[in-house]
C-alpha atoms as a PDB file:
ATOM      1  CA  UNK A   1      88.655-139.470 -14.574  1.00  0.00           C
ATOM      2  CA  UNK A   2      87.725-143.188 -14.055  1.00  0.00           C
ATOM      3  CA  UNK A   3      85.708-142.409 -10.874  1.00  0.00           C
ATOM      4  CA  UNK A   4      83.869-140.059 -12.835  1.00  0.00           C
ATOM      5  CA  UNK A   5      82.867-142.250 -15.610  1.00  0.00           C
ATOM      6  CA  UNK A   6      81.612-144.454 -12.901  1.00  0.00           C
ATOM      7  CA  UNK A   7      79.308-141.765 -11.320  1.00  0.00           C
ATOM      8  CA  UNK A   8      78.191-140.647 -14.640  1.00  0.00           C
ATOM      9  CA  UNK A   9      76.932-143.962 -15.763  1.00  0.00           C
ATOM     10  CA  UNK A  10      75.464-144.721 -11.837  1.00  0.00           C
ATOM     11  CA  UNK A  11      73.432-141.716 -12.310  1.00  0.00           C
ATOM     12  CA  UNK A  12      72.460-142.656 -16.252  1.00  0.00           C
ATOM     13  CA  UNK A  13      71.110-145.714 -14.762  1.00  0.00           C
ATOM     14  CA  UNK A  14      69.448-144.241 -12.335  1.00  0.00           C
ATOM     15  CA  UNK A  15      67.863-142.616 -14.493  1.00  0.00           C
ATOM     16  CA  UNK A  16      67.101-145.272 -16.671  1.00  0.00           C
ATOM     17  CA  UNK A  17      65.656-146.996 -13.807  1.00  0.00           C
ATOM     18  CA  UNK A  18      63.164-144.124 -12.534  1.00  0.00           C
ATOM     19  CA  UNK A  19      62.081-143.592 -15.879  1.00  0.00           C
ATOM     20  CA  UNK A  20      61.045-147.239 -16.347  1.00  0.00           C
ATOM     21  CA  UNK A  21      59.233-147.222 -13.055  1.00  0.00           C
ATOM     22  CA  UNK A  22      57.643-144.411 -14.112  1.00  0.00           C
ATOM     23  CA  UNK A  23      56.449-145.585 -17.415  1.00  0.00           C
ATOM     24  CA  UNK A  24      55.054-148.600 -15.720  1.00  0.00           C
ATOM     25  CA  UNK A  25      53.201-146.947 -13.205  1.00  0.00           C
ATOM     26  CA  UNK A  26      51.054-144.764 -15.434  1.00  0.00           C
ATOM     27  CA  UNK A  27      50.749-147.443 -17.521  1.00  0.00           C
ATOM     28  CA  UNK A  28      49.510-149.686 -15.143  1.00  0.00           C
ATOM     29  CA  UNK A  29      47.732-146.750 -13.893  1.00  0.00           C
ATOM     30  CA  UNK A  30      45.997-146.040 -17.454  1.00  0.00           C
ATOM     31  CA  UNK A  31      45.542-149.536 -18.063  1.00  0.00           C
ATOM     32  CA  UNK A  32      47.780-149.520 -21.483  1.00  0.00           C
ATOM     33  CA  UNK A  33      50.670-151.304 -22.611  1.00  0.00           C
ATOM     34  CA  UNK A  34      53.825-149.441 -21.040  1.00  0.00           C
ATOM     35  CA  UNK A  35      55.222-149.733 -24.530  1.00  0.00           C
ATOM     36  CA  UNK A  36      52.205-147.128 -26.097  1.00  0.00           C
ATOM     37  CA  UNK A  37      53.592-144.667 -22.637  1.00  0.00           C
ATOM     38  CA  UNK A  38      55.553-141.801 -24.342  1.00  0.00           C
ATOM     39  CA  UNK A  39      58.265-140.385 -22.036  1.00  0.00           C
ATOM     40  CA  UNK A  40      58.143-136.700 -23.346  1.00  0.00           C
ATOM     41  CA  UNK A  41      53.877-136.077 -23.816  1.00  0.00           C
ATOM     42  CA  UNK A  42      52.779-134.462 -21.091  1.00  0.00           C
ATOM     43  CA  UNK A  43      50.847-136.287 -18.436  1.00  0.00           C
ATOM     44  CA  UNK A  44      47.595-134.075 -19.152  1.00  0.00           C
ATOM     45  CA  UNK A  45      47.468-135.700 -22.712  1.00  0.00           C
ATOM     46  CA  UNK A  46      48.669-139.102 -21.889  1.00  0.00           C
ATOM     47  CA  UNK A  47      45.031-138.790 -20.507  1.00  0.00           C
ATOM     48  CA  UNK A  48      45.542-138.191 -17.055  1.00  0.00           C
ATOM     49  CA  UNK A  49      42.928-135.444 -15.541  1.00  0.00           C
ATOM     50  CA  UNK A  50      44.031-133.504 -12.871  1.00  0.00           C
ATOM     51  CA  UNK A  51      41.833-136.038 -10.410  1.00  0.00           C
ATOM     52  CA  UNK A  52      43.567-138.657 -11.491  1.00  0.00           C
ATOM     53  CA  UNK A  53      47.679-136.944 -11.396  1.00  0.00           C
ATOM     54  CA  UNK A  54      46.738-136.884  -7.413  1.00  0.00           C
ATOM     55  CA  UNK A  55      46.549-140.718  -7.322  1.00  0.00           C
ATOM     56  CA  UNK A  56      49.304-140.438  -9.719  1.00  0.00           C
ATOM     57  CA  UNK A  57      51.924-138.831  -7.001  1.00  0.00           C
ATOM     58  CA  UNK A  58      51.499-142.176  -4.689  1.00  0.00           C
ATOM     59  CA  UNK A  59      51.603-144.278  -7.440  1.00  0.00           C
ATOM     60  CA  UNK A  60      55.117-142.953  -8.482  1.00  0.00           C
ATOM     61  CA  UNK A  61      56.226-143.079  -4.734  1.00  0.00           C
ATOM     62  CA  UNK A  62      55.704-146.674  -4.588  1.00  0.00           C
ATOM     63  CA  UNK A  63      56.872-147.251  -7.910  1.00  0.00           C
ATOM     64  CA  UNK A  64      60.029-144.725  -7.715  1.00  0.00           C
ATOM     65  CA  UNK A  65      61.150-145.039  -3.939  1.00  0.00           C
ATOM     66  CA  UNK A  66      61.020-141.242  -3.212  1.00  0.00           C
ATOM     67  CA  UNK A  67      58.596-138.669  -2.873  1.00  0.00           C
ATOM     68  CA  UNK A  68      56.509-136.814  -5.750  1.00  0.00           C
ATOM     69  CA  UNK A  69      54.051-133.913  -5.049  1.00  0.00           C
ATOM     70  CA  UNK A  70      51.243-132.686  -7.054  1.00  0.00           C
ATOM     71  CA  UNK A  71      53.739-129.642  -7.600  1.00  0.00           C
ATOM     72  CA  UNK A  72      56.160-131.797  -9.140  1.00  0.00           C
ATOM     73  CA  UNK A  73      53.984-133.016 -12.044  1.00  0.00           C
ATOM     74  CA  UNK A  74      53.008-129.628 -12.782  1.00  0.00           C
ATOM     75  CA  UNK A  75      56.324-127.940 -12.600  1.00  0.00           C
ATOM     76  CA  UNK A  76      57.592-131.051 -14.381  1.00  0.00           C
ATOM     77  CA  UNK A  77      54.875-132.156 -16.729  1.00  0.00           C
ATOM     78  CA  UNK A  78      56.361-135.156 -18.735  1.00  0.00           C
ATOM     79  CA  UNK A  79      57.829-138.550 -17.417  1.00  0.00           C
ATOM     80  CA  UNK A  80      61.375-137.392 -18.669  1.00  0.00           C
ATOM     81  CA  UNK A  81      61.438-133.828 -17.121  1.00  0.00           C
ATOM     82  CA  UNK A  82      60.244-135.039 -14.033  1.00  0.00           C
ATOM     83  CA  UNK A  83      62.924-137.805 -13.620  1.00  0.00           C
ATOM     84  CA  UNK A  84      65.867-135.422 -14.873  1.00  0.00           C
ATOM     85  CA  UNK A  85      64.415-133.225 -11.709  1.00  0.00           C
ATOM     86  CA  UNK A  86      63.834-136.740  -9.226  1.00  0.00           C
ATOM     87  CA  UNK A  87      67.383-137.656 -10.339  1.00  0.00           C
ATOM     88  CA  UNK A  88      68.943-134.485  -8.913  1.00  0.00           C
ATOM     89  CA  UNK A  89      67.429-134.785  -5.525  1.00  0.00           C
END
């Protein structure tokens, strides 16, 4: 039961972590305080065309450490459900 706890909270942080990086990235990406990012509008109204959700895919590679396609941000279209689906990689 302990071990499990431990996992559990490993992948909560994990989480925590990619959704930070994430959050950074498009803001630093949009040019706006990472504070005004919300975590659950979708990237399309965070005011990210589809031109610019292209760049978007190597920014959160750098930022996140692992790979994000285009299909990704469609198929996951807000910074949380794309990190729930990152995390489970």
């Amino acid at each position: 039961m302990r071990q499990r706890s431990s996992v559990e909270g490993r992948s909560t942080g994990h989480r925590s972590d990619l959704t930070s990086a994430a959050v950074t990235a498009i803001a630093e990406l949009l040019g706006v305080p990472a504070d005004t990012v919300s975590v659950s509008t979708p990237f399309s109204d965070l005011g990210l065309p589809s031109v610019q959700l292209a760049r978007l895919t190597a920014v959160l590679e750098d930022a996140l450490g692992v790979p994000v396609s285009l299909t990704d941000l469609f198929d996951h279209p807000d910074i949380d459900r794309l990190v729930e689906h990152l995390a489970t990689r």
